[in-house]
N, C-alpha and C. Protein backbone atom coordinates (compact mmCIF):
# COMPACT_ATOMS: atom_id res chain seq x y z
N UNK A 1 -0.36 -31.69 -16.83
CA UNK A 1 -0.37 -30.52 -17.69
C UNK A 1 -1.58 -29.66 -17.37
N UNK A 2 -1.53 -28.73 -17.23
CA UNK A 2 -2.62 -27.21 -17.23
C UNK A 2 -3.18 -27.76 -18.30
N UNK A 3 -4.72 -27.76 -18.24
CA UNK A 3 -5.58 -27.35 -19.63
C UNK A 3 -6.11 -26.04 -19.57
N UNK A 4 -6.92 -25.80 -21.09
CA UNK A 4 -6.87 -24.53 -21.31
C UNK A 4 -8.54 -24.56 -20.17
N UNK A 5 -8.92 -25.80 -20.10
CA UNK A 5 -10.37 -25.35 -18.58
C UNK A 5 -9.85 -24.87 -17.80
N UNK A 6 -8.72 -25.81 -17.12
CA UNK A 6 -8.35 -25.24 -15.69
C UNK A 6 -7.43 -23.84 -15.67
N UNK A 7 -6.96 -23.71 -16.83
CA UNK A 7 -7.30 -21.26 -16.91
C UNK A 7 -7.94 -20.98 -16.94
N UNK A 8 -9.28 -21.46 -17.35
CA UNK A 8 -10.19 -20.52 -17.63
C UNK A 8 -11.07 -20.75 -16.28
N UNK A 9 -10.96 -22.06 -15.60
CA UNK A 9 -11.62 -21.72 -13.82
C UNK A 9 -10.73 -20.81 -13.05
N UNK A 10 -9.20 -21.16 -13.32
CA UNK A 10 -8.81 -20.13 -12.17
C UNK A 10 -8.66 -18.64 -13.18
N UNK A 11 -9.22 -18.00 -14.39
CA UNK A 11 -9.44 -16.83 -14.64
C UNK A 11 -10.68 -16.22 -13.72
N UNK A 12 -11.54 -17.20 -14.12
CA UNK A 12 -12.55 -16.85 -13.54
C UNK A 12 -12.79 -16.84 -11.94
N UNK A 13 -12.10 -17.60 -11.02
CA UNK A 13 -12.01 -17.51 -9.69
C UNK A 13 -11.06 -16.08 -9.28
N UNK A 14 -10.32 -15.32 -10.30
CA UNK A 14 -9.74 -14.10 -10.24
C UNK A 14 -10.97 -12.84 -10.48
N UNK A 15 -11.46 -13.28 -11.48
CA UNK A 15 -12.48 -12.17 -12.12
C UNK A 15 -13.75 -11.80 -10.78
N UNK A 16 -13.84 -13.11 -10.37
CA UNK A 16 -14.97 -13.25 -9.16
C UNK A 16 -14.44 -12.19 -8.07
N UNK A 17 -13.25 -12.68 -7.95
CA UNK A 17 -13.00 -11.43 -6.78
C UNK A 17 -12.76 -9.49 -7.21
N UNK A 18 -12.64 -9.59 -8.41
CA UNK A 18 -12.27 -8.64 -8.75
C UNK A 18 -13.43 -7.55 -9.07
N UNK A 19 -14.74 -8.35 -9.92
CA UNK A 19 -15.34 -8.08 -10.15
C UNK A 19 -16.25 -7.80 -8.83
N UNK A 20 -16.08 -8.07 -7.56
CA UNK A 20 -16.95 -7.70 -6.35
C UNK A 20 -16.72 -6.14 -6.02
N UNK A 21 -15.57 -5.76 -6.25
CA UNK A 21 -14.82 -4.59 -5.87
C UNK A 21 -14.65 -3.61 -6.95
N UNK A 22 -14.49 -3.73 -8.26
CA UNK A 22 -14.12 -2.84 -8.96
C UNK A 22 -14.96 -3.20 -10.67
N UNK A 23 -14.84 -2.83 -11.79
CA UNK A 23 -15.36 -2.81 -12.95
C UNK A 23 -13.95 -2.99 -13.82
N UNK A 24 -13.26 -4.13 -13.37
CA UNK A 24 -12.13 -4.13 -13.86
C UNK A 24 -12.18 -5.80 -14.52
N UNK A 25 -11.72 -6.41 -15.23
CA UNK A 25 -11.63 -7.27 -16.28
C UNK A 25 -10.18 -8.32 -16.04
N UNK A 26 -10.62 -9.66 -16.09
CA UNK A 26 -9.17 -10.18 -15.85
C UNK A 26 -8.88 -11.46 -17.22
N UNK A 27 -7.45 -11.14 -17.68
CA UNK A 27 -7.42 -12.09 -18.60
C UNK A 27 -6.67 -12.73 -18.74
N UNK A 28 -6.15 -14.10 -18.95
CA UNK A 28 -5.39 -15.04 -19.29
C UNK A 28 -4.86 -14.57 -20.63
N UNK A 29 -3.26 -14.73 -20.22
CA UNK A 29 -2.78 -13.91 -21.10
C UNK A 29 -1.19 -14.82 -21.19
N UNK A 30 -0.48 -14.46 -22.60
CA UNK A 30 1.00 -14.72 -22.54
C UNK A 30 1.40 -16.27 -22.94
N UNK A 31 2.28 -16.88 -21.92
CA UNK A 31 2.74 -18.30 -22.68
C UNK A 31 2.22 -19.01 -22.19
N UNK A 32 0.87 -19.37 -21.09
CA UNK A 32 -0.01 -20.32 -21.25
C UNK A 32 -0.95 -20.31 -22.07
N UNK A 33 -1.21 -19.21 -23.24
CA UNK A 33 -2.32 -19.36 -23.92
C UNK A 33 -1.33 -19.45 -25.49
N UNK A 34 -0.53 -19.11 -25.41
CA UNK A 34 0.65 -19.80 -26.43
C UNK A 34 0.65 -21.75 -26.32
N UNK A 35 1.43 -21.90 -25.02
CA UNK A 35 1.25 -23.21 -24.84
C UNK A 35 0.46 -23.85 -25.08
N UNK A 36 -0.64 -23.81 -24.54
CA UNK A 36 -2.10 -24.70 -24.80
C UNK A 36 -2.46 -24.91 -26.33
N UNK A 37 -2.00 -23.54 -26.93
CA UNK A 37 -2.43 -23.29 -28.52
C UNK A 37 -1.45 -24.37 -29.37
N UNK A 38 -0.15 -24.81 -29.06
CA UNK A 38 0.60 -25.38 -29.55
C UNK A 38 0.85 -27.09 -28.70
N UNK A 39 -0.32 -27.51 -28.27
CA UNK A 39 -0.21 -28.60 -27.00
C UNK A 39 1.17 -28.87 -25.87
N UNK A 40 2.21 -27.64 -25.73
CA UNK A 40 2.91 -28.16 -25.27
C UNK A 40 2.30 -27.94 -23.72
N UNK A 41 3.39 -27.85 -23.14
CA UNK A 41 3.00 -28.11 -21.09
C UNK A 41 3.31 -27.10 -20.90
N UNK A 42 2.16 -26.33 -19.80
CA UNK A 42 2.01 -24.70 -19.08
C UNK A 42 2.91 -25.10 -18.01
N UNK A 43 3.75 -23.85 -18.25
CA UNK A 43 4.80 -23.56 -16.50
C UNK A 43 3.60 -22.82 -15.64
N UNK A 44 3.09 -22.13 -15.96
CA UNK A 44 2.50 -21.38 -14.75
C UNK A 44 1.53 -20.05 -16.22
N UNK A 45 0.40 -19.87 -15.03
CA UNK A 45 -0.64 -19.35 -15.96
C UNK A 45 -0.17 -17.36 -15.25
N UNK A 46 -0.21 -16.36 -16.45
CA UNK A 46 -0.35 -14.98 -16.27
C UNK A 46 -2.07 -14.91 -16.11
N UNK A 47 -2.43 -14.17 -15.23
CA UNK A 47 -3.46 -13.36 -14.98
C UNK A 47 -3.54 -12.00 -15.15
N UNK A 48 -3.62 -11.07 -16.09
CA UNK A 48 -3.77 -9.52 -16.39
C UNK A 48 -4.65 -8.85 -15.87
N UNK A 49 -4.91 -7.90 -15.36
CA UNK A 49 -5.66 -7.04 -15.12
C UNK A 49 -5.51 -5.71 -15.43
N UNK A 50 -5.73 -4.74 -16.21
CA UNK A 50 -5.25 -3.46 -17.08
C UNK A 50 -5.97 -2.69 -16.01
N UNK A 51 -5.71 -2.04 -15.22
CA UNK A 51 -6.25 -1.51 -14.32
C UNK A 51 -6.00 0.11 -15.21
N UNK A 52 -5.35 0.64 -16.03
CA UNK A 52 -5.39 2.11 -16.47
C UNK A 52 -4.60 3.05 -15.64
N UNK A 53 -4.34 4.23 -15.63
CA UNK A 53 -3.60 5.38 -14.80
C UNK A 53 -4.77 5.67 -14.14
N UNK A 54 -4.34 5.32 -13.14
CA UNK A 54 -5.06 5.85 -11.91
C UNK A 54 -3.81 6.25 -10.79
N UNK A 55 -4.46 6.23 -9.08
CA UNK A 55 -3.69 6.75 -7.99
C UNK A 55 -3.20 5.82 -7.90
N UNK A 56 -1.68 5.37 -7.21
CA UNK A 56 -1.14 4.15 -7.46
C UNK A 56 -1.55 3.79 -5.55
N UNK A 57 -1.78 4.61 -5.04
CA UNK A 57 -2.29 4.30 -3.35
C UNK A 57 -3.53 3.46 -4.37
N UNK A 58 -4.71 3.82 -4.92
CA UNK A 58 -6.00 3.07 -5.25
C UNK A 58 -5.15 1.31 -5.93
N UNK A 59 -4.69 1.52 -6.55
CA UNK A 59 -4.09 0.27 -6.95
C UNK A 59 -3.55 -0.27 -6.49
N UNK A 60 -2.80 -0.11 -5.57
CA UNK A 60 -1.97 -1.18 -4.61
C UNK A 60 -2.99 -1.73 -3.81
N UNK A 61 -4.04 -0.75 -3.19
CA UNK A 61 -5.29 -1.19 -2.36
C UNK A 61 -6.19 -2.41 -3.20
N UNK A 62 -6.54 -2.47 -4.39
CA UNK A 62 -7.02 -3.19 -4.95
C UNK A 62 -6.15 -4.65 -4.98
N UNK A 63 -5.23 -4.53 -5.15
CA UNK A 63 -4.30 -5.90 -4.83
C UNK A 63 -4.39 -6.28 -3.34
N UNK A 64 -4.11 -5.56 -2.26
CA UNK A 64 -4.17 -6.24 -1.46
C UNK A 64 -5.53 -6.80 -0.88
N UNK A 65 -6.89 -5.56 -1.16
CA UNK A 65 -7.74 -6.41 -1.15
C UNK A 65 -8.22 -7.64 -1.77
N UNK A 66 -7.44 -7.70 -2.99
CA UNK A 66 -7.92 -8.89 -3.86
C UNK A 66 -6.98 -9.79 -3.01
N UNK A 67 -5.72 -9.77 -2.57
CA UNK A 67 -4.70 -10.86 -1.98
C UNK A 67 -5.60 -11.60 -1.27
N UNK A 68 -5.85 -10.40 0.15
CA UNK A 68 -6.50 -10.81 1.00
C UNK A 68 -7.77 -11.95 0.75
N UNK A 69 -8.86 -11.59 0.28
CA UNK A 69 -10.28 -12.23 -0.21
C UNK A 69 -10.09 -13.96 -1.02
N UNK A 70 -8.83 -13.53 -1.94
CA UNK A 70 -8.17 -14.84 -2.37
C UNK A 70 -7.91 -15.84 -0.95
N UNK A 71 -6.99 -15.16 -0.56
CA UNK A 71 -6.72 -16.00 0.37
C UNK A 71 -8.02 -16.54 1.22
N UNK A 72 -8.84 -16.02 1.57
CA UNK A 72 -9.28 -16.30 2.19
C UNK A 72 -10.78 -16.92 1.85
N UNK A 73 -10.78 -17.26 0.65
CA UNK A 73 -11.56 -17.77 -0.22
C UNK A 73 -11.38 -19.18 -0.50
N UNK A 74 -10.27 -19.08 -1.14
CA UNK A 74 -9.66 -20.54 -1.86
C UNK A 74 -8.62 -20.99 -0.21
N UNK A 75 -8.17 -20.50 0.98
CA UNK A 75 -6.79 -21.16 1.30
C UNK A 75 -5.75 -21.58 0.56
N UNK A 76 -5.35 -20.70 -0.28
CA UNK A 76 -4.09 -20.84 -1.04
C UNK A 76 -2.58 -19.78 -0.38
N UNK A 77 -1.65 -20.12 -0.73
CA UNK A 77 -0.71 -18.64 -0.46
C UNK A 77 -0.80 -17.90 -1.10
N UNK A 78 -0.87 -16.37 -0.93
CA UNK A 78 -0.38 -15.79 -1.45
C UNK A 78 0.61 -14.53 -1.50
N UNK A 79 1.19 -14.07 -2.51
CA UNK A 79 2.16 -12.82 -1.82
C UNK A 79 2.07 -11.82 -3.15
N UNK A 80 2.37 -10.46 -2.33
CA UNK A 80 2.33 -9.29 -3.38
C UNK A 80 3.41 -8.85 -3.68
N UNK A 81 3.97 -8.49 -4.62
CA UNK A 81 5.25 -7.53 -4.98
C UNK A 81 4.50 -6.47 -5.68
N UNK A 82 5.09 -5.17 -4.91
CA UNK A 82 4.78 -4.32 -5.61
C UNK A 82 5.85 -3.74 -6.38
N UNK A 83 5.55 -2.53 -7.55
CA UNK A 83 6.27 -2.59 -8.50
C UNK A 83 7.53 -1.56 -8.33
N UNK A 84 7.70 -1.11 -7.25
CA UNK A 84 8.79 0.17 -6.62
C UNK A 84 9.87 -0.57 -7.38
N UNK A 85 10.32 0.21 -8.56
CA UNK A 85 11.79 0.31 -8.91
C UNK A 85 12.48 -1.34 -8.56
N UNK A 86 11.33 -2.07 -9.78
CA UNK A 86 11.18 -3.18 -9.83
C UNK A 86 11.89 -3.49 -11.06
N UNK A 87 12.66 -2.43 -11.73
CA UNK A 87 13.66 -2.80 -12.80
C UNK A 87 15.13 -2.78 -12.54
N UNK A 88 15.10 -4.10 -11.79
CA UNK A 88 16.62 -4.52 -11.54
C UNK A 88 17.04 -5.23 -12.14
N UNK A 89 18.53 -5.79 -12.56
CA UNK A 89 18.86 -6.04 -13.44
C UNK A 89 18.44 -7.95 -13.70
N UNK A 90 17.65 -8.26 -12.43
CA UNK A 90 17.19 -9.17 -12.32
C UNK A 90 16.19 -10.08 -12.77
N UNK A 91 15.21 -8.63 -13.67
CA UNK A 91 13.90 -8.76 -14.44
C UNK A 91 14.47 -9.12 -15.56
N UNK A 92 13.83 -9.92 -16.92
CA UNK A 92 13.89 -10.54 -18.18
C UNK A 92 14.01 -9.40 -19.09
N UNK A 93 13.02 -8.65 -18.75
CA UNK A 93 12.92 -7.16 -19.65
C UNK A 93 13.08 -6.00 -19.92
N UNK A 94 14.59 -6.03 -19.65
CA UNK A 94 15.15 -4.89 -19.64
C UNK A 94 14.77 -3.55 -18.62
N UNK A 95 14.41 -3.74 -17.39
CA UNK A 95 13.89 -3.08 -16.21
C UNK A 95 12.41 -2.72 -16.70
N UNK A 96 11.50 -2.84 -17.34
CA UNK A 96 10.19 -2.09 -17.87
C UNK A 96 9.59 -2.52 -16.62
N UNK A 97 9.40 -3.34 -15.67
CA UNK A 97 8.46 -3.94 -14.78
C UNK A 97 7.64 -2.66 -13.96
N UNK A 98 8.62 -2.09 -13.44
CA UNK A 98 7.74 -0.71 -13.01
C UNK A 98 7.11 -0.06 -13.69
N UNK A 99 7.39 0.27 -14.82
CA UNK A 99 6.65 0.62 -15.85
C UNK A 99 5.19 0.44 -16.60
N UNK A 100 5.16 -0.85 -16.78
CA UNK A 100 4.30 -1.56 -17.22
C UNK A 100 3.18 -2.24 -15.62
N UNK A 101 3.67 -2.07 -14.64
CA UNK A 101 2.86 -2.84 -13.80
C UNK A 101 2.81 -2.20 -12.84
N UNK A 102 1.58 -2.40 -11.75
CA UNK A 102 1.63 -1.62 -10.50
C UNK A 102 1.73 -2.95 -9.16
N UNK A 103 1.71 -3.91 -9.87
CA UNK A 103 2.76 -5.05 -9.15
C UNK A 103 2.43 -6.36 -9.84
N UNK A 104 2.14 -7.48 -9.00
CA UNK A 104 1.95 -8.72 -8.58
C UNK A 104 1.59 -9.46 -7.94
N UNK A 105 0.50 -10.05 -7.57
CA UNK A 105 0.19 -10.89 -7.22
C UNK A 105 0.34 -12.35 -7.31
N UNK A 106 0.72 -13.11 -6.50
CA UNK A 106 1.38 -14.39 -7.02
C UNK A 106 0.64 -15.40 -6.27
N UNK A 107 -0.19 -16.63 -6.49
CA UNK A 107 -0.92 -17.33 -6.20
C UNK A 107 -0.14 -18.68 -6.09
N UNK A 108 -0.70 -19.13 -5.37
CA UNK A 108 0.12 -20.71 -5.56
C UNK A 108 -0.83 -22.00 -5.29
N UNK A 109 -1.50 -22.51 -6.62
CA UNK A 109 -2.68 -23.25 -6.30
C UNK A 109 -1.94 -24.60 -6.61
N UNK A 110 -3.13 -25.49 -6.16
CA UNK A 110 -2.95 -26.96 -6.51
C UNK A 110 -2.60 -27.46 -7.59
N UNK A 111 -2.34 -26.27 -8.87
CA UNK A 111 -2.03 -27.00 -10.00
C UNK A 111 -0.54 -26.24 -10.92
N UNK A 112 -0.06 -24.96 -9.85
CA UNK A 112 0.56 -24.69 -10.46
C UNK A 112 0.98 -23.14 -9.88
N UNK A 113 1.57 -22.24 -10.35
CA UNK A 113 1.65 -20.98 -9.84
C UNK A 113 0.61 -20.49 -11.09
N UNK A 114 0.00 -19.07 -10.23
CA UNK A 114 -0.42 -18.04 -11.16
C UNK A 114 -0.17 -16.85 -10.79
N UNK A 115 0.41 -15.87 -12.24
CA UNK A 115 0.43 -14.50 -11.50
C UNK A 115 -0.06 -13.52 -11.60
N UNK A 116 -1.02 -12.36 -11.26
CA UNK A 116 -1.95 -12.18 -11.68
C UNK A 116 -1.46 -10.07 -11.77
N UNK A 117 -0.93 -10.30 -12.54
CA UNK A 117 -0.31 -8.75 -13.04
C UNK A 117 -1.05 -7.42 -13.03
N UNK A 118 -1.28 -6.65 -12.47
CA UNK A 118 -1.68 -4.89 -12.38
C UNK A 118 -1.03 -4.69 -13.52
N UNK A 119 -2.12 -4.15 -14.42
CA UNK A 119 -1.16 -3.19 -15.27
C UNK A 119 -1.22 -1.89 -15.68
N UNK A 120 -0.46 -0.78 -16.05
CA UNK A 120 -0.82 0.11 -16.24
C UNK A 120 -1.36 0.75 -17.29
N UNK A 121 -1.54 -0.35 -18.11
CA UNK A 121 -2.57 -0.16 -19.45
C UNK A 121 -3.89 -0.19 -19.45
N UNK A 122 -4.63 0.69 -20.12
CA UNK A 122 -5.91 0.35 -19.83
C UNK A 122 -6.69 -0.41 -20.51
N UNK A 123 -6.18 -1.21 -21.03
CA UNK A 123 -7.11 -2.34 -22.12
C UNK A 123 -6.16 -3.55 -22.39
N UNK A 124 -6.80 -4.74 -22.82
CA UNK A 124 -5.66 -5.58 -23.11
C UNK A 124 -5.27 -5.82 -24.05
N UNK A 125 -5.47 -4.90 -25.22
CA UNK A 125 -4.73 -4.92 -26.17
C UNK A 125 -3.48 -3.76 -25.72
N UNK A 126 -3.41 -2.93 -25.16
CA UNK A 126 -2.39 -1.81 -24.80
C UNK A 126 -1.49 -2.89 -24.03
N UNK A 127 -1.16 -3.61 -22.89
CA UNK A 127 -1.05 -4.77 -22.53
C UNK A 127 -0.14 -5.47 -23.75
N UNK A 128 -0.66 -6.31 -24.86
CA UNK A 128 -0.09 -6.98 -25.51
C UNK A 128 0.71 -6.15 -26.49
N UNK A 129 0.51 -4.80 -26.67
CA UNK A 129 1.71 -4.19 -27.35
C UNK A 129 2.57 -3.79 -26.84
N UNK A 130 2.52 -4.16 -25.29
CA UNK A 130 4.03 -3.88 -24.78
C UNK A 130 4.78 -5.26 -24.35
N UNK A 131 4.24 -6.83 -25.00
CA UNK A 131 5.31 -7.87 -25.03
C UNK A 131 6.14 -7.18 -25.12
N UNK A 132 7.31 -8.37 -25.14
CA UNK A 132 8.44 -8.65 -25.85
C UNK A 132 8.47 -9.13 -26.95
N UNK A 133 7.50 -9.74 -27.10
CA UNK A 133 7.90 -10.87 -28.34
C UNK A 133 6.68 -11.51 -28.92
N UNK A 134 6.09 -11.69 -30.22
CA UNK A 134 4.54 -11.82 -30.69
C UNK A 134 4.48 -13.61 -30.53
N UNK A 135 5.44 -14.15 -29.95
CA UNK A 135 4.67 -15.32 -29.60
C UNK A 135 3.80 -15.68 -28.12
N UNK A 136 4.03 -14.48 -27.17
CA UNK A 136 3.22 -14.06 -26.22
C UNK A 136 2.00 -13.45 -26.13
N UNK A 137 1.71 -12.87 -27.61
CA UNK A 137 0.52 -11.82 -27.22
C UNK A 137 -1.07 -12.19 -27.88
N UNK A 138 -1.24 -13.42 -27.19
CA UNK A 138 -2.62 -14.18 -27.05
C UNK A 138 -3.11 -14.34 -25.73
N UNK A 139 -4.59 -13.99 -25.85
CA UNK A 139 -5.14 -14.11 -24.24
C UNK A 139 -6.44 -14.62 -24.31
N UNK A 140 -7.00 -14.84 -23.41
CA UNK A 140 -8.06 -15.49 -23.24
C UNK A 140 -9.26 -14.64 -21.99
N UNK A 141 -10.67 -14.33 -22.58
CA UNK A 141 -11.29 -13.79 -21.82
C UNK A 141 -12.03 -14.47 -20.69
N UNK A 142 -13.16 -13.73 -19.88
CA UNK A 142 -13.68 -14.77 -19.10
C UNK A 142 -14.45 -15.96 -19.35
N UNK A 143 -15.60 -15.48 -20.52
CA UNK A 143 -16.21 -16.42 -21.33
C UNK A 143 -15.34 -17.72 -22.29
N UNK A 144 -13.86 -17.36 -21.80
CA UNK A 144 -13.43 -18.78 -22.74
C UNK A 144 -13.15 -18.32 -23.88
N UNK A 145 -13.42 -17.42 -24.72
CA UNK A 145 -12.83 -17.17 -26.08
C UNK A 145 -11.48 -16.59 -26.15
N UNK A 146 -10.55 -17.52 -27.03
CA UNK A 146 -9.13 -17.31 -27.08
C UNK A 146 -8.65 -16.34 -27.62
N UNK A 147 -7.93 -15.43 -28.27
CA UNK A 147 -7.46 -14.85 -29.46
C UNK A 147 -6.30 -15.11 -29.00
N UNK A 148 -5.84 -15.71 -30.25
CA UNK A 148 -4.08 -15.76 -30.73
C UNK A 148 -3.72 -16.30 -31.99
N UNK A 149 -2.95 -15.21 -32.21
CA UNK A 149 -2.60 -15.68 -34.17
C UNK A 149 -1.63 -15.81 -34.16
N UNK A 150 -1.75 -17.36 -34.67
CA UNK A 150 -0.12 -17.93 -34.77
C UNK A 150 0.64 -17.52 -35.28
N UNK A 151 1.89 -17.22 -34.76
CA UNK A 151 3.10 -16.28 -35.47
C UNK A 151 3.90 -17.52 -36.37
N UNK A 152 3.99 -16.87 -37.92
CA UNK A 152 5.04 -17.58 -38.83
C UNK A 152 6.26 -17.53 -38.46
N UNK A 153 6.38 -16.22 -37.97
CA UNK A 153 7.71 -15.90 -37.82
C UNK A 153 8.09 -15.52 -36.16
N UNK A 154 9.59 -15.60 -35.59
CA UNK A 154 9.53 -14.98 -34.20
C UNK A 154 10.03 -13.67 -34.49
N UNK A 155 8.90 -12.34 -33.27
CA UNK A 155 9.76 -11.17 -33.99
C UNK A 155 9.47 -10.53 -32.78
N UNK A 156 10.89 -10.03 -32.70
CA UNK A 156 10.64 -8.90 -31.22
C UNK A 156 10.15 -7.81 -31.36
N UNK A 157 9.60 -7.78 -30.07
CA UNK A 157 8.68 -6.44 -30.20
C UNK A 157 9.46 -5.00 -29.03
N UNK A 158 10.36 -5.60 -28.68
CA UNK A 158 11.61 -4.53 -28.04
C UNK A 158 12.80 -5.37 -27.98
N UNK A 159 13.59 -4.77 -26.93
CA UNK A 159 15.06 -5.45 -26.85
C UNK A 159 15.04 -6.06 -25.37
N UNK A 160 15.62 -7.39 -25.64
CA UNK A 160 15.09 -8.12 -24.31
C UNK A 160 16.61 -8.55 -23.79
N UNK A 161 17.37 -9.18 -22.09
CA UNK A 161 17.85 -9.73 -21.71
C UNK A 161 18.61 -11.06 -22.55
N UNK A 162 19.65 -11.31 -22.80
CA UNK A 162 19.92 -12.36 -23.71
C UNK A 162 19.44 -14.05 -22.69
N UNK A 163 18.95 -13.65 -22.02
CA UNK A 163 18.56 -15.10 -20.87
C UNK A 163 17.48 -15.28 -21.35
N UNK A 164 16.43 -14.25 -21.45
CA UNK A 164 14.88 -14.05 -22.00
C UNK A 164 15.02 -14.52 -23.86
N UNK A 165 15.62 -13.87 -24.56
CA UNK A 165 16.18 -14.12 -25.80
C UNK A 165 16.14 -15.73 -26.00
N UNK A 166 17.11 -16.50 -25.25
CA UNK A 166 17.47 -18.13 -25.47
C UNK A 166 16.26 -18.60 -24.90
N UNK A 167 15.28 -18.12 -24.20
CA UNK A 167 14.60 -18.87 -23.44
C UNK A 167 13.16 -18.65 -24.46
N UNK A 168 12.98 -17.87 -25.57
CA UNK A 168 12.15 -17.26 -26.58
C UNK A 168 12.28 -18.05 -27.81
N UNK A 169 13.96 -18.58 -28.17
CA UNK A 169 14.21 -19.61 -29.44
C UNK A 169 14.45 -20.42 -28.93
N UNK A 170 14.26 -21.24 -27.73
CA UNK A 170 14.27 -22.22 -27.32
C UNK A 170 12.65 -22.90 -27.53
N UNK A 171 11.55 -22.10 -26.84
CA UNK A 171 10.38 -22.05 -27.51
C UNK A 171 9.49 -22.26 -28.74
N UNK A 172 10.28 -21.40 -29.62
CA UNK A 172 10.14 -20.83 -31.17
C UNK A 172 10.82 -22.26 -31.70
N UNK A 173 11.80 -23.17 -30.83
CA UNK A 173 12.32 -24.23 -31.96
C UNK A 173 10.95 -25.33 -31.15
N UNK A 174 10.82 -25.38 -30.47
CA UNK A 174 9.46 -26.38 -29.75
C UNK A 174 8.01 -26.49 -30.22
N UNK A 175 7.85 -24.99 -30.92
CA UNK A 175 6.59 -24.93 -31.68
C UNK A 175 7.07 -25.02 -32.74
N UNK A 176 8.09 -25.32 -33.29
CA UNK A 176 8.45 -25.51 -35.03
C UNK A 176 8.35 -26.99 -35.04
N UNK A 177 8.65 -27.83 -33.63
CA UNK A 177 8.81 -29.11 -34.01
C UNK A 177 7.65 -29.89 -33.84
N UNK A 178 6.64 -28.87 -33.05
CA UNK A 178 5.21 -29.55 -32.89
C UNK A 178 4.59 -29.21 -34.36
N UNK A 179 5.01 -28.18 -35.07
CA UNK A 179 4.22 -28.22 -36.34
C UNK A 179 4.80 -29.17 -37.51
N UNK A 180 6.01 -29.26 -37.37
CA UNK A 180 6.35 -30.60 -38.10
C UNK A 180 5.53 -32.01 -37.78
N UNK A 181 5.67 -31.94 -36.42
CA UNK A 181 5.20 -33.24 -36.16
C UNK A 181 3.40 -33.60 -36.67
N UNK A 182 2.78 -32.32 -37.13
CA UNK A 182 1.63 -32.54 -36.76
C UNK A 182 1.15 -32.30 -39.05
């Protein structure tokens, strides 16, 4: 199982590179900081970066320099998707991906995948008001401090894919049964 250390080393092995190059901020974000909060088991950790409206040539450059430096830092794989009309009917969320992101970065370490998201928000609270859904929108900074308030209730925060949907109360019944249990 991911612990909430080993996000917060590989946040910080993101922030390291990021922070060489730009004044930009990276955060652990979404359903590994859900997970951890409710002890169940991390699929794979989100990495955010709110990079703001800027030139999208400057932002794609910032990913690949960050790809690059990763790679060649840690020896891990990695690969970029960028976000060109990245709302196919293939995405969870109703095509927003272009929207919301100026791509992806996708890491593949010894403990798991991470993906480490461009976004076009400039803060990470702008970021968490464009979930889907408020059992996602907890993150974690570099220093380790969490924020996430446990949701009583599940409540969407747009209209999502019915695949994304089952895969949200499938969740929502997993943290109901860890709070019973506990």
């Amino acid at each position: 199982m991911i612990s909430l250390e080993a996000i917060l080393r590989q946040l910080r092995k993101v922030q390291l590179i990021i922070a060489a190059e730009t004044e930009l901020q990276a955060y652990a974000a979404g359903g590994c900081i859900r997970d951890t909060h409710f002890g169940l088991p991390v699929k794979d950790i989100d990495v955010i970066v709110p990079v703001g409206c800027t030139d999208e040539k400057w932002a794609f450059s910032v990913m690949e320099r960050f790809a690059k430096c990763y790679r060649a830092l840690y020896d891990e794989p990695v690969d970029i998707t960028m976000a060109y009309y990245q709302s196919a009917s293939c995405r969870d969320t109703l095509g927003d991906f272009d929207e919301r992101l100026y791509g992806v970065v996708k890491l593949q370490t010894p403990f798991g995948d991470v993906d480490v998201l461009f976004s076009r928000y400039s803060s990470i609270g702008e970021v968490l008001n464009y979930f889907d859904c408020n059992l996602n929108t907890g993150y974690m900074d570099t220093s380790g401090s969490v924020y996430y308030e446990e949701p009583m209730d599940l409540v969407w925060l747009k209209p999502v894919l019915p695949s994304r949907e089952q895969r949200m109360l499938n969740k929502w019944e997993q943290i109901q049964e860890v709070r019973h249990a506990n």
